[in-house]
C-alpha atoms as a PDB file:
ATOM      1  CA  UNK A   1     -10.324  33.038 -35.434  1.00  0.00           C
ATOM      2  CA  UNK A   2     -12.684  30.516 -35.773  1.00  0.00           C
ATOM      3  CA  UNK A   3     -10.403  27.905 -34.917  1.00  0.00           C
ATOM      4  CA  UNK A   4      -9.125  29.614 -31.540  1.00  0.00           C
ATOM      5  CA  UNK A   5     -13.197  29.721 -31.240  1.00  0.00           C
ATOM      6  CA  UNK A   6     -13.360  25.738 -32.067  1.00  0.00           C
ATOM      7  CA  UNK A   7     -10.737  24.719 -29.910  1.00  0.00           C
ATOM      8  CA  UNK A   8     -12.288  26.989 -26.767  1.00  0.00           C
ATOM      9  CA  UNK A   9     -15.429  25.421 -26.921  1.00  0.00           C
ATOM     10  CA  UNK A  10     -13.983  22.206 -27.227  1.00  0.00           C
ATOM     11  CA  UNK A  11     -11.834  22.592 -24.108  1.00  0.00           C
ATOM     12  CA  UNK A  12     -14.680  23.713 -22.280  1.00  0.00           C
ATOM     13  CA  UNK A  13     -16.913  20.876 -23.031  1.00  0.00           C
ATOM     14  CA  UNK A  14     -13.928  18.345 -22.650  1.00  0.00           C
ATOM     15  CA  UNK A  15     -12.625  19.655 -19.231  1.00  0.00           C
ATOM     16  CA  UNK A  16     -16.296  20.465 -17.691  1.00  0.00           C
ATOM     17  CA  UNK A  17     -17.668  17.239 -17.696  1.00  0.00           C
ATOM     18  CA  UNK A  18     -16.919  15.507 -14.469  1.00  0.00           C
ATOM     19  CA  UNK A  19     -14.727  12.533 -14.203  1.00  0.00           C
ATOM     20  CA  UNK A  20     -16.545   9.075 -15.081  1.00  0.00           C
ATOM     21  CA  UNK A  21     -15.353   6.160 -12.086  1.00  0.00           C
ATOM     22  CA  UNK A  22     -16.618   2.798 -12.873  1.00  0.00           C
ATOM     23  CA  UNK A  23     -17.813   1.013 -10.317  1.00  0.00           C
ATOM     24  CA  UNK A  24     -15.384  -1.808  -9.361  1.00  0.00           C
ATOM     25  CA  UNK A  25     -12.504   0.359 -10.393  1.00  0.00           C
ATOM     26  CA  UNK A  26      -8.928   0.065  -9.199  1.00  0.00           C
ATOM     27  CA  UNK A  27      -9.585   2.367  -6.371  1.00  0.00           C
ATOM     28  CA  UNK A  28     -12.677   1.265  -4.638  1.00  0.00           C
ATOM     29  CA  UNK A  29     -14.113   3.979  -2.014  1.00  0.00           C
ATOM     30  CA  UNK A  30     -12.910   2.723   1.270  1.00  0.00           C
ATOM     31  CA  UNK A  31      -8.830   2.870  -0.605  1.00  0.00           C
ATOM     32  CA  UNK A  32      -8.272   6.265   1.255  1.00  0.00           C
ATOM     33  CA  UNK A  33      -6.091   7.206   3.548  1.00  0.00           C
ATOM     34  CA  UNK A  34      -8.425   8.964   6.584  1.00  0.00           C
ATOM     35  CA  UNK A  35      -9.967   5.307   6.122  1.00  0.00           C
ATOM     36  CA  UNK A  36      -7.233   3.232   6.535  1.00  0.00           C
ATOM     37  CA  UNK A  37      -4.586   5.152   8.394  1.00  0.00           C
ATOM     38  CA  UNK A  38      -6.165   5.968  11.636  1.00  0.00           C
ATOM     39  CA  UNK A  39      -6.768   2.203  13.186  1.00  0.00           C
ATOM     40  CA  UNK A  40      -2.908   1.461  11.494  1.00  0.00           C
ATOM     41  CA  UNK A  41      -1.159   4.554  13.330  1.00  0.00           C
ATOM     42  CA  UNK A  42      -3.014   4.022  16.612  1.00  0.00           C
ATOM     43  CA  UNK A  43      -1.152   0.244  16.625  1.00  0.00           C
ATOM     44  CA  UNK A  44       2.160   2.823  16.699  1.00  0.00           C
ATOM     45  CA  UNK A  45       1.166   3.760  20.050  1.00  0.00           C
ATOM     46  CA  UNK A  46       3.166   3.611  22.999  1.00  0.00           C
ATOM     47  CA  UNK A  47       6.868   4.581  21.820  1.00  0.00           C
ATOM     48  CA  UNK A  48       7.068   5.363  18.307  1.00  0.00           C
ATOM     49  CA  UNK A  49       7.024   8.523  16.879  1.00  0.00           C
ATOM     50  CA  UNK A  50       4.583   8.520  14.056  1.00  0.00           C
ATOM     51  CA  UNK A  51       6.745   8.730  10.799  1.00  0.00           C
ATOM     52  CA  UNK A  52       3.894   8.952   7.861  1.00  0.00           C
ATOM     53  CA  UNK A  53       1.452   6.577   6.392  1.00  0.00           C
ATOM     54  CA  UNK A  54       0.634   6.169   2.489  1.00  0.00           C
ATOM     55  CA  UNK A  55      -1.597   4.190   0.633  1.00  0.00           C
ATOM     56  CA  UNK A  56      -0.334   1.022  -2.018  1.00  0.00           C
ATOM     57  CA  UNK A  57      -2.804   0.615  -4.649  1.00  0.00           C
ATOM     58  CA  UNK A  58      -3.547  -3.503  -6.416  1.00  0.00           C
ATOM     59  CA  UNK A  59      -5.408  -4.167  -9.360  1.00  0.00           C
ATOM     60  CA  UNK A  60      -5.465  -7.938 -10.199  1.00  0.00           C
ATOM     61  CA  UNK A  61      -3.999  -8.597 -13.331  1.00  0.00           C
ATOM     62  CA  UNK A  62      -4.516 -11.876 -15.661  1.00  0.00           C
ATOM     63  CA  UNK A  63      -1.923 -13.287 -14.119  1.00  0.00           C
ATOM     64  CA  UNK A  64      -0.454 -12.953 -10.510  1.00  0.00           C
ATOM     65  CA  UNK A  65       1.797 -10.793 -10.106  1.00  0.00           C
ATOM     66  CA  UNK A  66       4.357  -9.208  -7.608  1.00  0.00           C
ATOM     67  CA  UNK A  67       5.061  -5.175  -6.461  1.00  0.00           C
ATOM     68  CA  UNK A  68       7.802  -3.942  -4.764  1.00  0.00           C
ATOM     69  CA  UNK A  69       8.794  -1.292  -2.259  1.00  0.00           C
ATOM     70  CA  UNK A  70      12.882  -0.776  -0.763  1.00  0.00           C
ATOM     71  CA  UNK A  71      12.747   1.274   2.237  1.00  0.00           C
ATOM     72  CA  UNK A  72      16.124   2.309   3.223  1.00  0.00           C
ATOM     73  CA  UNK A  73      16.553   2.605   7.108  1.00  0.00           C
ATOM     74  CA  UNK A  74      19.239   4.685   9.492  1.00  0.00           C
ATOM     75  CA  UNK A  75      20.994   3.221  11.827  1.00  0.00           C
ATOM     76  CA  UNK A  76      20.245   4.043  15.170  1.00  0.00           C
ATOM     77  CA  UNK A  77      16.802   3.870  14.346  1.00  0.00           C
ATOM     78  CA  UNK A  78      14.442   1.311  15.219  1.00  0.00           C
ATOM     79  CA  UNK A  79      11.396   1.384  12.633  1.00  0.00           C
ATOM     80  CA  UNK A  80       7.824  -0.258  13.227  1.00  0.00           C
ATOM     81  CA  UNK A  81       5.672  -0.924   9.987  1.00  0.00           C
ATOM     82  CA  UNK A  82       2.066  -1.736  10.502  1.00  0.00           C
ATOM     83  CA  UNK A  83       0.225  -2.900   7.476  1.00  0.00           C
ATOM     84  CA  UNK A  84      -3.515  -2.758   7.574  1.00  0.00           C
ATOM     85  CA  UNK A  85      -4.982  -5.371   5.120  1.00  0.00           C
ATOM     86  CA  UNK A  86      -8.682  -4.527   5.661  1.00  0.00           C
ATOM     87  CA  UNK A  87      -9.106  -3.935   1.910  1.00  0.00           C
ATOM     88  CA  UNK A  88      -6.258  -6.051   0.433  1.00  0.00           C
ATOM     89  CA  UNK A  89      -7.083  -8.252  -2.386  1.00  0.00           C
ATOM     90  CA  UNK A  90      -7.880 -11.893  -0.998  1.00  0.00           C
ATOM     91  CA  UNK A  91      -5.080 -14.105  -1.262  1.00  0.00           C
ATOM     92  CA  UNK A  92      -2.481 -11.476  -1.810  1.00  0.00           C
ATOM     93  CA  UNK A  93       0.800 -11.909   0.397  1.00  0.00           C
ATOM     94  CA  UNK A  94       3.519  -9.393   2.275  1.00  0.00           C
ATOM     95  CA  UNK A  95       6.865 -10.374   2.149  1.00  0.00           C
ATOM     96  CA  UNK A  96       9.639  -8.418   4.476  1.00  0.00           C
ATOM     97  CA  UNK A  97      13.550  -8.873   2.994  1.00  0.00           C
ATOM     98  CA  UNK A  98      16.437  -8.035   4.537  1.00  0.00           C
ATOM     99  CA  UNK A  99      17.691  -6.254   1.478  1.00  0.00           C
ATOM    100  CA  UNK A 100      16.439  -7.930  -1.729  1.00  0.00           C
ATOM    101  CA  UNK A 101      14.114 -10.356  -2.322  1.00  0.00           C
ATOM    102  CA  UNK A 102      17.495 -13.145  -2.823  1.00  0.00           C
ATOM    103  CA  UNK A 103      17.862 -11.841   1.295  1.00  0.00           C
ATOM    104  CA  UNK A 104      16.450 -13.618   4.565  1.00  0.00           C
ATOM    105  CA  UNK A 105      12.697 -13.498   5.158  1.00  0.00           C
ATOM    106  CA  UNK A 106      11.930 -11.384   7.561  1.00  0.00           C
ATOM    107  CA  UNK A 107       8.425 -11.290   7.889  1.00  0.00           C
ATOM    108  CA  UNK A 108       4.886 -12.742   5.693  1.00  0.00           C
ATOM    109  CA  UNK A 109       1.975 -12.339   6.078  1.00  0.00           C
ATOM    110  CA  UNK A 110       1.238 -16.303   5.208  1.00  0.00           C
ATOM    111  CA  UNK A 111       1.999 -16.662   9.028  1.00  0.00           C
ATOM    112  CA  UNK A 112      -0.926 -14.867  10.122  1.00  0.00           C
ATOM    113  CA  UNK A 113      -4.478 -15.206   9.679  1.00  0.00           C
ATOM    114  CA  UNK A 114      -6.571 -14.321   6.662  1.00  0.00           C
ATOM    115  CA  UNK A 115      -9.019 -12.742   9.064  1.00  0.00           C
ATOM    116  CA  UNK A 116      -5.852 -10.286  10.844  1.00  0.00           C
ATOM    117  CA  UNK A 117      -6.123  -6.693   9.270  1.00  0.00           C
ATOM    118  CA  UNK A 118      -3.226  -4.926  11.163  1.00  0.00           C
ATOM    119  CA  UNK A 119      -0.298  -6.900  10.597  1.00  0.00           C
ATOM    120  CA  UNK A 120       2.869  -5.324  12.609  1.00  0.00           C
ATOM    121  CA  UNK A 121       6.064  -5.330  11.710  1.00  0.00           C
ATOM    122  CA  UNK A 122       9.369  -4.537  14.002  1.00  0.00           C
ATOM    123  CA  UNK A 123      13.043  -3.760  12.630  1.00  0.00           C
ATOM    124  CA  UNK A 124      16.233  -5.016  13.641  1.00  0.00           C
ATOM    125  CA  UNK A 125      19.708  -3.078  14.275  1.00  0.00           C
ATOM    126  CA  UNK A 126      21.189  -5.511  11.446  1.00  0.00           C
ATOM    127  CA  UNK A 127      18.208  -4.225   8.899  1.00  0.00           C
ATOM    128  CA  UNK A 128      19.808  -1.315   7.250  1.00  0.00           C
ATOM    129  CA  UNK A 129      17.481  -2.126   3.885  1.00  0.00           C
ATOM    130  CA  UNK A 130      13.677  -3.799   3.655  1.00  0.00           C
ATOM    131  CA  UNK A 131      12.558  -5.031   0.609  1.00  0.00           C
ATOM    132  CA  UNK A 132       8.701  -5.123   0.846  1.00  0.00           C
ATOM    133  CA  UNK A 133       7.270  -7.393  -2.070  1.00  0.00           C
ATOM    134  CA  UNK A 134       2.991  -7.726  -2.433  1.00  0.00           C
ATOM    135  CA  UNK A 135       2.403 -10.983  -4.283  1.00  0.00           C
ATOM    136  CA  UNK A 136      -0.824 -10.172  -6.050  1.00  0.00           C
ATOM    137  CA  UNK A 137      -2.770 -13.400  -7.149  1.00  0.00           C
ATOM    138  CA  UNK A 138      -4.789 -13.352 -10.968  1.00  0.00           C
ATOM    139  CA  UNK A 139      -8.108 -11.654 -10.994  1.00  0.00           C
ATOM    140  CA  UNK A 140     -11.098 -13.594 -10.687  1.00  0.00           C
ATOM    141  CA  UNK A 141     -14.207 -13.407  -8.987  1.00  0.00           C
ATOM    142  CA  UNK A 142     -12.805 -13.395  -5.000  1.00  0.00           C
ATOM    143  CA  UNK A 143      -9.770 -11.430  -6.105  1.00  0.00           C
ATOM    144  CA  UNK A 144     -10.912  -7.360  -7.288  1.00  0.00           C
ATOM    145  CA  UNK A 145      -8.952  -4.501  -7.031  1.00  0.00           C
ATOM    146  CA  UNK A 146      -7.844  -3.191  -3.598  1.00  0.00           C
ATOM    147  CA  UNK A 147      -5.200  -1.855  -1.346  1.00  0.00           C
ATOM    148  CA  UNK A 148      -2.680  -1.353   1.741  1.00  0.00           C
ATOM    149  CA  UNK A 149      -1.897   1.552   4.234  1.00  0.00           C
ATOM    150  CA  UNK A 150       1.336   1.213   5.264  1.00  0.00           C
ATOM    151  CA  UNK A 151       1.830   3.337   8.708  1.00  0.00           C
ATOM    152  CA  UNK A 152       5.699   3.907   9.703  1.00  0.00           C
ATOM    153  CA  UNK A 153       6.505   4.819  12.971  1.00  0.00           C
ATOM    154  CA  UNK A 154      10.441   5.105  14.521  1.00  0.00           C
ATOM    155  CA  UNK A 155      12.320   5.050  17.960  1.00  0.00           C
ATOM    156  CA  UNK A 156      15.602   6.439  17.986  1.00  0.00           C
ATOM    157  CA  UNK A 157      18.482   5.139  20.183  1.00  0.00           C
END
């Protein structure tokens, strides 16, 4: 009984205590979605149906590093992705494959400038698989923790 009695008390002090974020963390404040999404799904506009949006957390590592997404499409469907970068980790990179990441290049963001939040991004009736790869660089002092809204939108035909 006085164990049960322990391990209540216990649970109550561990579980009542509200969660500790440092500041700096891997998910700084602005990282949300009502944040990100809204200026991202209004570059959707006019034509494409709004399809969903989601949020990519980055959290610099020692050394650079790379994440990946594969986004399988339908054909018949033309897809518009449109990456807002407003809180992306400086010097990190978007790279579009046609399939894999041994594929054609279909899109990076090193062609744009550093200063260009929304990046937009159009499919083609031949794309029937993107390969989305972040290239993270090494934490330092310029490079903290961040992240990406991805907003999808689709035509059909």
């Amino acid at each position: 009984m006085k164990r049960l009695l322990f391990l209540c008390l216990l649970s109550l002090l561990c579980y009542s205590q509200p969660l500790q974020v440092k500041a700096g963390g891997a998910n700084p404040a602005s990282c949300k979605l009502r944040n990100l999404a809204p200026e991202a799904n209004a570059k959707l506009k006019p034509g494409f149906t709004y399809d969903g949006a989601r949020i990519v957390r980055f959290k610099p590592k020692e050394e650079a590093y790379k994440k990946r997404i594969v986004m399988p499409l339908y054909d018949g469907v033309e897809y518009k992705y449109v990456f807002n970068r407003a809180e992306y980790p400086i010097g990190a990179e978007i790279n579009i494959y046609n399939g894999n990441v041994n594929a054609r290049l279909l899109f990076s963001s090193a062609d744009f400038d550093e200063s260009e939040n929304l990046l937009t991004y159009k499919t083609t009736s031949s794309v029937h698989v993107l390969y989305i790869e972040f290239s993270i660089p090494a934490a330092s002092e310029v490079v903290k923790p961040g992240c990406i809204c991805i907003s999808t939108g689709y035509i059909l035909h």
